[in-house]
PDBML (XML) file of the C-alpha atoms, coordinates in Angstrom:
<?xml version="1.0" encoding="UTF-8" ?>
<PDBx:datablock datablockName="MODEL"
   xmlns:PDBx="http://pdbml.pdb.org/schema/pdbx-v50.xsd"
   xmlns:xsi="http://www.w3.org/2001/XMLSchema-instance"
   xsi:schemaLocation="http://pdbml.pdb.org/schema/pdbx-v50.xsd pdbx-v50.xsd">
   <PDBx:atom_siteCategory>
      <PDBx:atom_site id="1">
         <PDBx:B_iso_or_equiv>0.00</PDBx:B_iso_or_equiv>
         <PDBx:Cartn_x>123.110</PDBx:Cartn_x>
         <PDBx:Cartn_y>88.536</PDBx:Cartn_y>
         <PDBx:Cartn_z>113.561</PDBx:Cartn_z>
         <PDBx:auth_asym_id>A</PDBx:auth_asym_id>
         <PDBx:auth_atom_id>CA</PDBx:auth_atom_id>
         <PDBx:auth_comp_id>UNK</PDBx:auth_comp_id>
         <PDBx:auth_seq_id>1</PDBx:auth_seq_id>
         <PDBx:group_PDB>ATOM</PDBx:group_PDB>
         <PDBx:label_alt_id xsi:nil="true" />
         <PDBx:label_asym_id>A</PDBx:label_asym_id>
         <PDBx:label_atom_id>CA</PDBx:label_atom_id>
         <PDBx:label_comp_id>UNK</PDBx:label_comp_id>
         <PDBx:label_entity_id>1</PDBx:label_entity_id>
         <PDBx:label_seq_id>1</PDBx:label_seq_id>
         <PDBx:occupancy>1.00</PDBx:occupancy>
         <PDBx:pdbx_PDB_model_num>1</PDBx:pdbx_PDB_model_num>
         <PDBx:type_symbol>C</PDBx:type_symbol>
      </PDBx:atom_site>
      <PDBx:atom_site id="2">
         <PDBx:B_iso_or_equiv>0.00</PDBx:B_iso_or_equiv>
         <PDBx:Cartn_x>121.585</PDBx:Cartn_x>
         <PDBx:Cartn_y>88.121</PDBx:Cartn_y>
         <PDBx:Cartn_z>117.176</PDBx:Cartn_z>
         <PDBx:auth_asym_id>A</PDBx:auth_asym_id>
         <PDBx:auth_atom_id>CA</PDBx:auth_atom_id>
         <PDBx:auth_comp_id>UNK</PDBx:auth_comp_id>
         <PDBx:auth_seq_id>2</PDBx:auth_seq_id>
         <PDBx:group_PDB>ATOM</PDBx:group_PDB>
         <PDBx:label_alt_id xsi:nil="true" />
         <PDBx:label_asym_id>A</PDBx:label_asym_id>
         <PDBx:label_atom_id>CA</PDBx:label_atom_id>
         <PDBx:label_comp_id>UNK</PDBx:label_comp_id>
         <PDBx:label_entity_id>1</PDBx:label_entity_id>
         <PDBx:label_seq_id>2</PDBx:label_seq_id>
         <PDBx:occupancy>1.00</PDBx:occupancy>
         <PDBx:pdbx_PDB_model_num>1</PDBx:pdbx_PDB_model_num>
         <PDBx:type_symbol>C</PDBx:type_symbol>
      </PDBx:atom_site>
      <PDBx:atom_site id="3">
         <PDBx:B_iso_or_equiv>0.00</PDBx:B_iso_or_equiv>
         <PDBx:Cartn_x>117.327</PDBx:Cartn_x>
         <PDBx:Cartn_y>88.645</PDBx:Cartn_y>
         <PDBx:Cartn_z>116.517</PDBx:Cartn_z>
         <PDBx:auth_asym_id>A</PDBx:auth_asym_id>
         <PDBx:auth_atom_id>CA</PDBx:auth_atom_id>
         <PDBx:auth_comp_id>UNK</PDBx:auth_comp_id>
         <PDBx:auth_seq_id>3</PDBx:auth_seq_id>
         <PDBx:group_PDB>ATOM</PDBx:group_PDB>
         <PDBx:label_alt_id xsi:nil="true" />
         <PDBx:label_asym_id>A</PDBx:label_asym_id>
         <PDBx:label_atom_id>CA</PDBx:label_atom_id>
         <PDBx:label_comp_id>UNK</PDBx:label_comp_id>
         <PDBx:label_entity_id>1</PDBx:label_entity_id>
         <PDBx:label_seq_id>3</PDBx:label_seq_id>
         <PDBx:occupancy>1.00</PDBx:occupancy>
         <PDBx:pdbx_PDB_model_num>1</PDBx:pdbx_PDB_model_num>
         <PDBx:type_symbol>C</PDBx:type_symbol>
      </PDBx:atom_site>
      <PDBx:atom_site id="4">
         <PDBx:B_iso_or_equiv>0.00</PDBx:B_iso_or_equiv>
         <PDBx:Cartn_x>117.286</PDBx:Cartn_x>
         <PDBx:Cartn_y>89.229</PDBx:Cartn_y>
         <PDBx:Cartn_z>119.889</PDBx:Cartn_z>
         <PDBx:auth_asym_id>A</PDBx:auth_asym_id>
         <PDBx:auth_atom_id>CA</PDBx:auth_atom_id>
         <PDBx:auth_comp_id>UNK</PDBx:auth_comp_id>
         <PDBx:auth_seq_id>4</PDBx:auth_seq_id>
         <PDBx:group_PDB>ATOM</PDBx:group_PDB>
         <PDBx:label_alt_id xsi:nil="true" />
         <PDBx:label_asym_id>A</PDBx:label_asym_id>
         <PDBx:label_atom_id>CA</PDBx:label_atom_id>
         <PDBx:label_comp_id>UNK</PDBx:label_comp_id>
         <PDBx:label_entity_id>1</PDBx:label_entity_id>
         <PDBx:label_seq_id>4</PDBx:label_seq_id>
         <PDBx:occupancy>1.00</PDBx:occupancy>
         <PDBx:pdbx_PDB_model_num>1</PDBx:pdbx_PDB_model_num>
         <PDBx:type_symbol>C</PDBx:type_symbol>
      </PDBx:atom_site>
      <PDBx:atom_site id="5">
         <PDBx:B_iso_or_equiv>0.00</PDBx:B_iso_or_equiv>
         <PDBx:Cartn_x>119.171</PDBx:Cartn_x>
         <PDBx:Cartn_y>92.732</PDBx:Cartn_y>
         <PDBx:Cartn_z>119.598</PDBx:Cartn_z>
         <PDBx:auth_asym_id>A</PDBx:auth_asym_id>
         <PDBx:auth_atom_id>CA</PDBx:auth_atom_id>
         <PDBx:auth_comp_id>UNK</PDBx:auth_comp_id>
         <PDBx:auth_seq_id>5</PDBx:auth_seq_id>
         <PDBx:group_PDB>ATOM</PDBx:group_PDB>
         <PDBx:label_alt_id xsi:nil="true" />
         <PDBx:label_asym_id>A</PDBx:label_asym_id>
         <PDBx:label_atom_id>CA</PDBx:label_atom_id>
         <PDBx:label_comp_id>UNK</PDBx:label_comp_id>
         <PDBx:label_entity_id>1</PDBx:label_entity_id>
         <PDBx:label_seq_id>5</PDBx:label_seq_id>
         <PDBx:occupancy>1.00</PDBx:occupancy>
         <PDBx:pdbx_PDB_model_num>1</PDBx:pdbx_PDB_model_num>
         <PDBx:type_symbol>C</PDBx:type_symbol>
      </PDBx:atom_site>
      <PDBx:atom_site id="6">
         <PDBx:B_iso_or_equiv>0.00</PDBx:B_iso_or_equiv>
         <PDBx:Cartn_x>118.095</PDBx:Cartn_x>
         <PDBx:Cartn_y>93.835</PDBx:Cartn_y>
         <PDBx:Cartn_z>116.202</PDBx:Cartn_z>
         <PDBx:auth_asym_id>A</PDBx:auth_asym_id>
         <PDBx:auth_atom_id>CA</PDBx:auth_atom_id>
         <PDBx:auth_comp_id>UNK</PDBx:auth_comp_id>
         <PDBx:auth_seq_id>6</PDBx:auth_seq_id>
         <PDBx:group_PDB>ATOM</PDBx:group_PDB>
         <PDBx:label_alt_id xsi:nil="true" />
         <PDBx:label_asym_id>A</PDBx:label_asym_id>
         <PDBx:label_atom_id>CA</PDBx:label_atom_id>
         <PDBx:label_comp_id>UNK</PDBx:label_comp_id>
         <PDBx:label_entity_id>1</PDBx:label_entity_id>
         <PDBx:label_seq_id>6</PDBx:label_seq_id>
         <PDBx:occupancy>1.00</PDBx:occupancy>
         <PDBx:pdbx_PDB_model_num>1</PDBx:pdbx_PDB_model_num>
         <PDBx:type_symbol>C</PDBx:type_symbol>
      </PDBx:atom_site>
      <PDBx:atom_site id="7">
         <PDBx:B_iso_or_equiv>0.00</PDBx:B_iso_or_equiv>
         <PDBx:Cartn_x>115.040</PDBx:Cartn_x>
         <PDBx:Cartn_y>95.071</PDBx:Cartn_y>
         <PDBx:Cartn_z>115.805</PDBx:Cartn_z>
         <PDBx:auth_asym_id>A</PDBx:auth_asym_id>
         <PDBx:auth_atom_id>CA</PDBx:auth_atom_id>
         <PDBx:auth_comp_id>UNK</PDBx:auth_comp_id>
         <PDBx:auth_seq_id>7</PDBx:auth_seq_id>
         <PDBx:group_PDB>ATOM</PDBx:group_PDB>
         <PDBx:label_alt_id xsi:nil="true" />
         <PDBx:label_asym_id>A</PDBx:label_asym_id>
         <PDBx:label_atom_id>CA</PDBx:label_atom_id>
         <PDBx:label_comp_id>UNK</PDBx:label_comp_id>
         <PDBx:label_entity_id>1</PDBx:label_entity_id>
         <PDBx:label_seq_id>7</PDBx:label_seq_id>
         <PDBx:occupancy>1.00</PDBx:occupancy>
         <PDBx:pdbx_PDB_model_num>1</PDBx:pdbx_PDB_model_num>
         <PDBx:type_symbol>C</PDBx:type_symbol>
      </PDBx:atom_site>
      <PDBx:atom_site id="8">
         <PDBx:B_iso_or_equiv>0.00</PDBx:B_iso_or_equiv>
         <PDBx:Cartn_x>112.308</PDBx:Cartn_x>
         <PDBx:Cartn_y>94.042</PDBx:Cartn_y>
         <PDBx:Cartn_z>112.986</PDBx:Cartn_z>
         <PDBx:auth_asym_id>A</PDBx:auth_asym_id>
         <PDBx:auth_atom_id>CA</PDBx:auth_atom_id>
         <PDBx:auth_comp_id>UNK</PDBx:auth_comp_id>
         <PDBx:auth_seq_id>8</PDBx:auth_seq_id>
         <PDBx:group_PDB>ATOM</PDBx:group_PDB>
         <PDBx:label_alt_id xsi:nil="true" />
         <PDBx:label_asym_id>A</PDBx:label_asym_id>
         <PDBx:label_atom_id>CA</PDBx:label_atom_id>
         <PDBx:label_comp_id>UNK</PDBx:label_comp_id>
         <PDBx:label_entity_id>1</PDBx:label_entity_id>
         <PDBx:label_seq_id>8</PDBx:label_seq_id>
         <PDBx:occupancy>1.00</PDBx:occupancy>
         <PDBx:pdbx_PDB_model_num>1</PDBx:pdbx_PDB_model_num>
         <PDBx:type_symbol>C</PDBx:type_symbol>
      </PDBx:atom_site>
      <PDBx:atom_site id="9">
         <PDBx:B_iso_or_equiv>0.00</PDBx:B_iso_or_equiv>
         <PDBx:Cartn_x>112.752</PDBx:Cartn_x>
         <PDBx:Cartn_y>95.405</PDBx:Cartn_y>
         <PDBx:Cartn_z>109.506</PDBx:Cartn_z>
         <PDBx:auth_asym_id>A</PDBx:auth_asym_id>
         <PDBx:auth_atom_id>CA</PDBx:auth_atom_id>
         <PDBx:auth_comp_id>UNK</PDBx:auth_comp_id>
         <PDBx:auth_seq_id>9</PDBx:auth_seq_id>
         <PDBx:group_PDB>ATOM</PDBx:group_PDB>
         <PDBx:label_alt_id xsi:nil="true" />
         <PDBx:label_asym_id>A</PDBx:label_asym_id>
         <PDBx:label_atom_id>CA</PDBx:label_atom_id>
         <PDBx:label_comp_id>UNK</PDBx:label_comp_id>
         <PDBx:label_entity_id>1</PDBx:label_entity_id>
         <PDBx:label_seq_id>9</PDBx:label_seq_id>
         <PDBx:occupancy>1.00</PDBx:occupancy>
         <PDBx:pdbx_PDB_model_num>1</PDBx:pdbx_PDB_model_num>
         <PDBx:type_symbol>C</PDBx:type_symbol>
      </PDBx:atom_site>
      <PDBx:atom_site id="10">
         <PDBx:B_iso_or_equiv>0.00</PDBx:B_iso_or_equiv>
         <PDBx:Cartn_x>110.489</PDBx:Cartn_x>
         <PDBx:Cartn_y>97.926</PDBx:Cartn_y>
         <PDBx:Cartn_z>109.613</PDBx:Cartn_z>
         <PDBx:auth_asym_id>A</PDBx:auth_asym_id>
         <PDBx:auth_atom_id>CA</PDBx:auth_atom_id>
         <PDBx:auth_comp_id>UNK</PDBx:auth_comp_id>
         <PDBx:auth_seq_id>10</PDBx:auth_seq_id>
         <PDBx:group_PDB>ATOM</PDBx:group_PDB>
         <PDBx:label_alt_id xsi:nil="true" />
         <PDBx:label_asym_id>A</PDBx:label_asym_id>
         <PDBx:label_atom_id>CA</PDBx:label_atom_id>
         <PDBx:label_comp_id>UNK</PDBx:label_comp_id>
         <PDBx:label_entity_id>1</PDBx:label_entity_id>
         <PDBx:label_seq_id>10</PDBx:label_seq_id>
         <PDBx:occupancy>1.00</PDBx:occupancy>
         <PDBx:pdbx_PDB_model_num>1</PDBx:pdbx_PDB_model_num>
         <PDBx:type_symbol>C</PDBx:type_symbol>
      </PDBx:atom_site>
      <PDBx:atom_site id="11">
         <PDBx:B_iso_or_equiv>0.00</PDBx:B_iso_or_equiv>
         <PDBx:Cartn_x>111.936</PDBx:Cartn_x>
         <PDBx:Cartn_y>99.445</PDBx:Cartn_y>
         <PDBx:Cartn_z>112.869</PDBx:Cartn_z>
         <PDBx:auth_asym_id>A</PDBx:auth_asym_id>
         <PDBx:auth_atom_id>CA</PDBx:auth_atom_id>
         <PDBx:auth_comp_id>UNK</PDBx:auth_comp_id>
         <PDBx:auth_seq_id>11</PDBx:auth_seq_id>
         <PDBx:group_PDB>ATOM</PDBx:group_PDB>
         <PDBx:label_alt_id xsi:nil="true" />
         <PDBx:label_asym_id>A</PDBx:label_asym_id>
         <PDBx:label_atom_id>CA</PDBx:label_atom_id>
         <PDBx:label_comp_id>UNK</PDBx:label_comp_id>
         <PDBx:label_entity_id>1</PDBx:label_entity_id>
         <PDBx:label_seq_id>11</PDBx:label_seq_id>
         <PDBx:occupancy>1.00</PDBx:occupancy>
         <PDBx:pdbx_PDB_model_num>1</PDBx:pdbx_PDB_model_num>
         <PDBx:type_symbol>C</PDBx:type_symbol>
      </PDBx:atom_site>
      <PDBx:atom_site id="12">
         <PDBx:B_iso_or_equiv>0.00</PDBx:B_iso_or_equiv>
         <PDBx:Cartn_x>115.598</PDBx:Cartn_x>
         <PDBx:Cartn_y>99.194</PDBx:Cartn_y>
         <PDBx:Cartn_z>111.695</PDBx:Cartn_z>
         <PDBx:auth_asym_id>A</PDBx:auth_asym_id>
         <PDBx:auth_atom_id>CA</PDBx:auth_atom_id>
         <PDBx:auth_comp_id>UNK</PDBx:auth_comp_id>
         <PDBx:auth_seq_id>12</PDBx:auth_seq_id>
         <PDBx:group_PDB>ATOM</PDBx:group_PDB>
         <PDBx:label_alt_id xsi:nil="true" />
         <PDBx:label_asym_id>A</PDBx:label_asym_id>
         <PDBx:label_atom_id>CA</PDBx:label_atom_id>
         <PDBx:label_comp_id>UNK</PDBx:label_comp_id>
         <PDBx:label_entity_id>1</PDBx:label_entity_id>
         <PDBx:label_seq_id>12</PDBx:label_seq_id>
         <PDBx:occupancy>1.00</PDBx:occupancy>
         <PDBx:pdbx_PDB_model_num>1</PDBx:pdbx_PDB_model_num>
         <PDBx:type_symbol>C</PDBx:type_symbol>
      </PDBx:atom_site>
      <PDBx:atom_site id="13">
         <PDBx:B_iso_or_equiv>0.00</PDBx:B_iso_or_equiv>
         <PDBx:Cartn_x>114.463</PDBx:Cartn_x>
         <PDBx:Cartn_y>101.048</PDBx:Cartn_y>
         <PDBx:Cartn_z>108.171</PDBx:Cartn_z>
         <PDBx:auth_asym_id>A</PDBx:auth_asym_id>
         <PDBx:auth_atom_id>CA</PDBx:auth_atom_id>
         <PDBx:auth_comp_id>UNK</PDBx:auth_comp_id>
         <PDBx:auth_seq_id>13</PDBx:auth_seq_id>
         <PDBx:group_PDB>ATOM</PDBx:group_PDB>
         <PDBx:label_alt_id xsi:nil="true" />
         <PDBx:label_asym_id>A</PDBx:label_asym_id>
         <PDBx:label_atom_id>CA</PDBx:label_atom_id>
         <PDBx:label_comp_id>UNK</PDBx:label_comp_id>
         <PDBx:label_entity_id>1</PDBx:label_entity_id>
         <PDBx:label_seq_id>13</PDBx:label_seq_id>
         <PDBx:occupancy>1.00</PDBx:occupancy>
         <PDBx:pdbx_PDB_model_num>1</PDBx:pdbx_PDB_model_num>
         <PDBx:type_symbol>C</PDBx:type_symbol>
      </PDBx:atom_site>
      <PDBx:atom_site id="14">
         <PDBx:B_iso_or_equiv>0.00</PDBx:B_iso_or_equiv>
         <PDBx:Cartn_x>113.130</PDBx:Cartn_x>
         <PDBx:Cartn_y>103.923</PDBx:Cartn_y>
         <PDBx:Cartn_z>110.428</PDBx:Cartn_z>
         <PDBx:auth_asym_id>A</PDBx:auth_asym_id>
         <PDBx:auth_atom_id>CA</PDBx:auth_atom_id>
         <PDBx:auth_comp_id>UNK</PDBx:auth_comp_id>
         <PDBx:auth_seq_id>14</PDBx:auth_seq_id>
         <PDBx:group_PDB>ATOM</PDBx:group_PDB>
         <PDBx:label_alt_id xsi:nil="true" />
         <PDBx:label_asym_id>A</PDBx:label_asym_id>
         <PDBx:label_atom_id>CA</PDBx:label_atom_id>
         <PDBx:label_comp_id>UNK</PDBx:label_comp_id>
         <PDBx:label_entity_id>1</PDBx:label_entity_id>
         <PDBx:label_seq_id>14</PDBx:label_seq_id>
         <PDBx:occupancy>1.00</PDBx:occupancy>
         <PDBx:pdbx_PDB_model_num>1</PDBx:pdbx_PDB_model_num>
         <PDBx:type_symbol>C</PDBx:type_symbol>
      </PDBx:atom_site>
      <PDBx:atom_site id="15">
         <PDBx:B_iso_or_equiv>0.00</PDBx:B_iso_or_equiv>
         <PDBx:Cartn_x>116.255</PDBx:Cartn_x>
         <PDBx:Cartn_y>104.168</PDBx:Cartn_y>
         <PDBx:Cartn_z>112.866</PDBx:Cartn_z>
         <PDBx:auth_asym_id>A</PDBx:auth_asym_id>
         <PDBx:auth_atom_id>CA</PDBx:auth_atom_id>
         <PDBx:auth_comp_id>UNK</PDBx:auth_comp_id>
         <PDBx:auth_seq_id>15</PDBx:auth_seq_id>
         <PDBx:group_PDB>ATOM</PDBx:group_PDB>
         <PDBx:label_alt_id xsi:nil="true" />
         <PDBx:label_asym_id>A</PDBx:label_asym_id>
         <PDBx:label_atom_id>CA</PDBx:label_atom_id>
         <PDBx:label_comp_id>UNK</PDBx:label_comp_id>
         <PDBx:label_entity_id>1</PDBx:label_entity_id>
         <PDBx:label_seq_id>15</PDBx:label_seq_id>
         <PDBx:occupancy>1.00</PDBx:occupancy>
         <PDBx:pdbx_PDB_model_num>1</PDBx:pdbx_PDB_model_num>
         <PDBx:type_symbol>C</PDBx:type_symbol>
      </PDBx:atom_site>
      <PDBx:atom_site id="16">
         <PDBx:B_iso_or_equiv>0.00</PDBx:B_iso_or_equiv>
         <PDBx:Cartn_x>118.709</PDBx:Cartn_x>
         <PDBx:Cartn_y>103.627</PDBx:Cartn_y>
         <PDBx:Cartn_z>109.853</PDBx:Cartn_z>
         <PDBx:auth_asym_id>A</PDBx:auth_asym_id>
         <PDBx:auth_atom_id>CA</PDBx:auth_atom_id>
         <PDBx:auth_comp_id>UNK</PDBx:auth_comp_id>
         <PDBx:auth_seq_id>16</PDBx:auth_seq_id>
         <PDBx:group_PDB>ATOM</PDBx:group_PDB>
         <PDBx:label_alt_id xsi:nil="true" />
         <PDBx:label_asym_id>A</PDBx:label_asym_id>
         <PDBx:label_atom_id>CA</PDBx:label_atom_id>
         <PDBx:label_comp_id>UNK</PDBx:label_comp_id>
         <PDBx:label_entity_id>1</PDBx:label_entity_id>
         <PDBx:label_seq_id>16</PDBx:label_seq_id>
         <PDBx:occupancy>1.00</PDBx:occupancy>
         <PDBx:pdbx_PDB_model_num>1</PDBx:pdbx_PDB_model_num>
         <PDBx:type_symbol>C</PDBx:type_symbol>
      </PDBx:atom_site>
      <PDBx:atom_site id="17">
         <PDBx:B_iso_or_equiv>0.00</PDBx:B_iso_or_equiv>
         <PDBx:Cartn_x>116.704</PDBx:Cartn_x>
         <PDBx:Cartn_y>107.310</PDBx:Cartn_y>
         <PDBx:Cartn_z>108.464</PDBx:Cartn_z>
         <PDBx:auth_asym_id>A</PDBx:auth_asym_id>
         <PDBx:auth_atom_id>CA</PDBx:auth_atom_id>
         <PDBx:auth_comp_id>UNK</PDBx:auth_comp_id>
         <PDBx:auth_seq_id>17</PDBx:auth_seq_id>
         <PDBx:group_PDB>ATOM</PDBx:group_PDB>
         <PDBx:label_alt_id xsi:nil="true" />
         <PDBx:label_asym_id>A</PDBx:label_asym_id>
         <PDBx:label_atom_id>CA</PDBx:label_atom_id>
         <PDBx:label_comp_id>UNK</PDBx:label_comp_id>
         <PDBx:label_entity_id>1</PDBx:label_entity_id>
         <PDBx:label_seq_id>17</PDBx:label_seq_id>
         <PDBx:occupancy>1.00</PDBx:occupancy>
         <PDBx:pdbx_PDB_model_num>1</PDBx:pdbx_PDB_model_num>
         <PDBx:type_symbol>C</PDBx:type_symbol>
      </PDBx:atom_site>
      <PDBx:atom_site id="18">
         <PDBx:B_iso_or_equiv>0.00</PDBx:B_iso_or_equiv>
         <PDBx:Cartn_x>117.096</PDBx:Cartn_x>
         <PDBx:Cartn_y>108.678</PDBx:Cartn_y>
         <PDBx:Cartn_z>111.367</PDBx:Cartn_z>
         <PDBx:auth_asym_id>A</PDBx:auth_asym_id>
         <PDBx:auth_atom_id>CA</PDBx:auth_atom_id>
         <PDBx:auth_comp_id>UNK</PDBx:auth_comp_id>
         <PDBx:auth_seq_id>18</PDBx:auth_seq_id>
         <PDBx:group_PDB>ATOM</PDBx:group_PDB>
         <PDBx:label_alt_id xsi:nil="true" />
         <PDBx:label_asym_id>A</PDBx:label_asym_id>
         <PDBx:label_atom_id>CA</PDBx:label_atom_id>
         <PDBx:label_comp_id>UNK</PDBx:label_comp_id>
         <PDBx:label_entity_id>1</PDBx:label_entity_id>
         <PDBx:label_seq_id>18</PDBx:label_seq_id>
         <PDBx:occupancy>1.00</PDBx:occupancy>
         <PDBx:pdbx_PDB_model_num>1</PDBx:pdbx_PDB_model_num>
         <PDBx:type_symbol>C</PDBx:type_symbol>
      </PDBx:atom_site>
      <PDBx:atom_site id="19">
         <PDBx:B_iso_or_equiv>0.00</PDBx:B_iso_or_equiv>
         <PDBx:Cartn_x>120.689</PDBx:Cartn_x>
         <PDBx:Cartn_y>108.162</PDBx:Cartn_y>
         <PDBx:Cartn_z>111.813</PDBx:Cartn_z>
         <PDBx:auth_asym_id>A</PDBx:auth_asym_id>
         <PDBx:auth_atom_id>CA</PDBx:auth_atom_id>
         <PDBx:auth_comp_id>UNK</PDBx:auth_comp_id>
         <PDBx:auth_seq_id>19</PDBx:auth_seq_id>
         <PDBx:group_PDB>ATOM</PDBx:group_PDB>
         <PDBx:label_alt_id xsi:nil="true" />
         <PDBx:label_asym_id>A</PDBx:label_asym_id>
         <PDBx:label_atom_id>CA</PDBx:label_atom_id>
         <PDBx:label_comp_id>UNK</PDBx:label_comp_id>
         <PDBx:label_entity_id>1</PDBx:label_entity_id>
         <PDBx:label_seq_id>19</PDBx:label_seq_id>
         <PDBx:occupancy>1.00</PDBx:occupancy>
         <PDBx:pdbx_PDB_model_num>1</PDBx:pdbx_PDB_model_num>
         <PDBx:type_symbol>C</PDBx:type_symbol>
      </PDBx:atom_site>
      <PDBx:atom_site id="20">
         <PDBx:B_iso_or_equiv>0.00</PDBx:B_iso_or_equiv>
         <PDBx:Cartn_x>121.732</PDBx:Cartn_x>
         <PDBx:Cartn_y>109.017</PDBx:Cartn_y>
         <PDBx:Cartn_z>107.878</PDBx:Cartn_z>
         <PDBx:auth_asym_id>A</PDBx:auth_asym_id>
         <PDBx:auth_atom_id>CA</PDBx:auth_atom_id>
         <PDBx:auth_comp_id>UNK</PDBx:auth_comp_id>
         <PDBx:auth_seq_id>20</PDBx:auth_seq_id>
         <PDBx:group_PDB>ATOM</PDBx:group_PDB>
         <PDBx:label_alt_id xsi:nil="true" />
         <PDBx:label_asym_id>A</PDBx:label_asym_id>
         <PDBx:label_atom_id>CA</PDBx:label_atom_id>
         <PDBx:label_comp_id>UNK</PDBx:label_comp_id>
         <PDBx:label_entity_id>1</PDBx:label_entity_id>
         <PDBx:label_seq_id>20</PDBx:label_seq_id>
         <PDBx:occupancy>1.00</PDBx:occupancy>
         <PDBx:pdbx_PDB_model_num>1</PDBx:pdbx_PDB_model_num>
         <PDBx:type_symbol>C</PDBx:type_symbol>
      </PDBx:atom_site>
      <PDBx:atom_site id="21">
         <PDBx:B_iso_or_equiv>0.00</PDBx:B_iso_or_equiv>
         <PDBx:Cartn_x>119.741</PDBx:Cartn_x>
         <PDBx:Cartn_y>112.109</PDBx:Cartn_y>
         <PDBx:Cartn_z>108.072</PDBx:Cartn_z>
         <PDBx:auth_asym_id>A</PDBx:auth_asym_id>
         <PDBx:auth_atom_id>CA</PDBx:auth_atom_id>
         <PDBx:auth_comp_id>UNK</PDBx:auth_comp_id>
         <PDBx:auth_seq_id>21</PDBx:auth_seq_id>
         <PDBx:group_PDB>ATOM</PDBx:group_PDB>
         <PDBx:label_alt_id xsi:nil="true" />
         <PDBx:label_asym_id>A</PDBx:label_asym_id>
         <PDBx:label_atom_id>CA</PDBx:label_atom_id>
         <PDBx:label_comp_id>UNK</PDBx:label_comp_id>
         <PDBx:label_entity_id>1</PDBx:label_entity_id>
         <PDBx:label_seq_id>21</PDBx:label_seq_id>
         <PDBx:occupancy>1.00</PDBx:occupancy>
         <PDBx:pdbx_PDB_model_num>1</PDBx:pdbx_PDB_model_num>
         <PDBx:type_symbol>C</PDBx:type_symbol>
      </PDBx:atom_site>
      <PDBx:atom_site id="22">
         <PDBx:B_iso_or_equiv>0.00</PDBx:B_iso_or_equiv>
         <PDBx:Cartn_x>121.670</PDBx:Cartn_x>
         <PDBx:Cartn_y>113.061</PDBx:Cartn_y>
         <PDBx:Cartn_z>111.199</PDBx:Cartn_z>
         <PDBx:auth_asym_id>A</PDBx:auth_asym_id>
         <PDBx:auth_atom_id>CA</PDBx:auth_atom_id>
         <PDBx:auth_comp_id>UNK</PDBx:auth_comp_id>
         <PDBx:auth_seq_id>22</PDBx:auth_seq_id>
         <PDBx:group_PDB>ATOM</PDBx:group_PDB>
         <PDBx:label_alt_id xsi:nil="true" />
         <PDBx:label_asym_id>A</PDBx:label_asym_id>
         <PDBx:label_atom_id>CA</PDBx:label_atom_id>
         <PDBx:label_comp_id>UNK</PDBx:label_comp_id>
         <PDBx:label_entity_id>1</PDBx:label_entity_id>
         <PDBx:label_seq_id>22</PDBx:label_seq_id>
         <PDBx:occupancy>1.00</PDBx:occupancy>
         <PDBx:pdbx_PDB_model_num>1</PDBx:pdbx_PDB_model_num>
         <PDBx:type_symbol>C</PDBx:type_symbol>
      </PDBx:atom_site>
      <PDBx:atom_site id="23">
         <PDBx:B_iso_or_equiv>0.00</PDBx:B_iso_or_equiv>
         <PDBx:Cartn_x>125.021</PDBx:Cartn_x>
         <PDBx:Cartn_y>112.095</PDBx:Cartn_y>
         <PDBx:Cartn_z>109.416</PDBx:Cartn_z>
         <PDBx:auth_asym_id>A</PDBx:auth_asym_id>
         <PDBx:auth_atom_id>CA</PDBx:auth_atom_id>
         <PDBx:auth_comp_id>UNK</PDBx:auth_comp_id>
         <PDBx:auth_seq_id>23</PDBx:auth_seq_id>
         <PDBx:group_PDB>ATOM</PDBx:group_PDB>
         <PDBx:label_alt_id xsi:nil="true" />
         <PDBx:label_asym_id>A</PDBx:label_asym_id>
         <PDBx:label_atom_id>CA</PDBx:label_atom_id>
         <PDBx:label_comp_id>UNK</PDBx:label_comp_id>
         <PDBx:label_entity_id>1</PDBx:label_entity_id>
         <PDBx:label_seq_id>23</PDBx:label_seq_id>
         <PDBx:occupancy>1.00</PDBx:occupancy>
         <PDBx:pdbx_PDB_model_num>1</PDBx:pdbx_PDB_model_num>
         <PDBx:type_symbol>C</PDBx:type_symbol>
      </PDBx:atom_site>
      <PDBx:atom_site id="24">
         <PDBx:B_iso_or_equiv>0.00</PDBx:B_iso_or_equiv>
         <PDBx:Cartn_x>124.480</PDBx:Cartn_x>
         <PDBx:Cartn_y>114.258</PDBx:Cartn_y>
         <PDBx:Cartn_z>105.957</PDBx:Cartn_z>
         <PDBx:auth_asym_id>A</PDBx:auth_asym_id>
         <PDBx:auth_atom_id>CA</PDBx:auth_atom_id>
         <PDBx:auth_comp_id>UNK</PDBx:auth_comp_id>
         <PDBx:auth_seq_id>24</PDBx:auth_seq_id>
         <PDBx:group_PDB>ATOM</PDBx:group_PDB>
         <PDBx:label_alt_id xsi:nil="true" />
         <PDBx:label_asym_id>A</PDBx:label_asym_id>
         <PDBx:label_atom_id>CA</PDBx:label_atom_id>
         <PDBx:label_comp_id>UNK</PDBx:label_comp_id>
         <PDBx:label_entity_id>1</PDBx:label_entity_id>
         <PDBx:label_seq_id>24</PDBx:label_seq_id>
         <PDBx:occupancy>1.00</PDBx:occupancy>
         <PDBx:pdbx_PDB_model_num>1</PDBx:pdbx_PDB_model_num>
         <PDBx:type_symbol>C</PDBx:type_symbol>
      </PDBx:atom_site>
   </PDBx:atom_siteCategory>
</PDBx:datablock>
C-alpha cells in the first residue's frame, strides 16, 4: 500500500461511493 498514491480515508470513502453507486 504506497501512501503516496492512495488518498486519505476520508477521500477514498467518498471515491469508493462514487464508484459503487456507478456500478449498481
Amino acid at each position: 500500500e504506497n501512501g503516496k498514491l492512495i488518498p486519505a480515508d476520508s477521500e477514498l470513502l467518498q471515491k469508493m461511493k462514487e464508484y459503487s453507486s456507478e456500478h449498481d
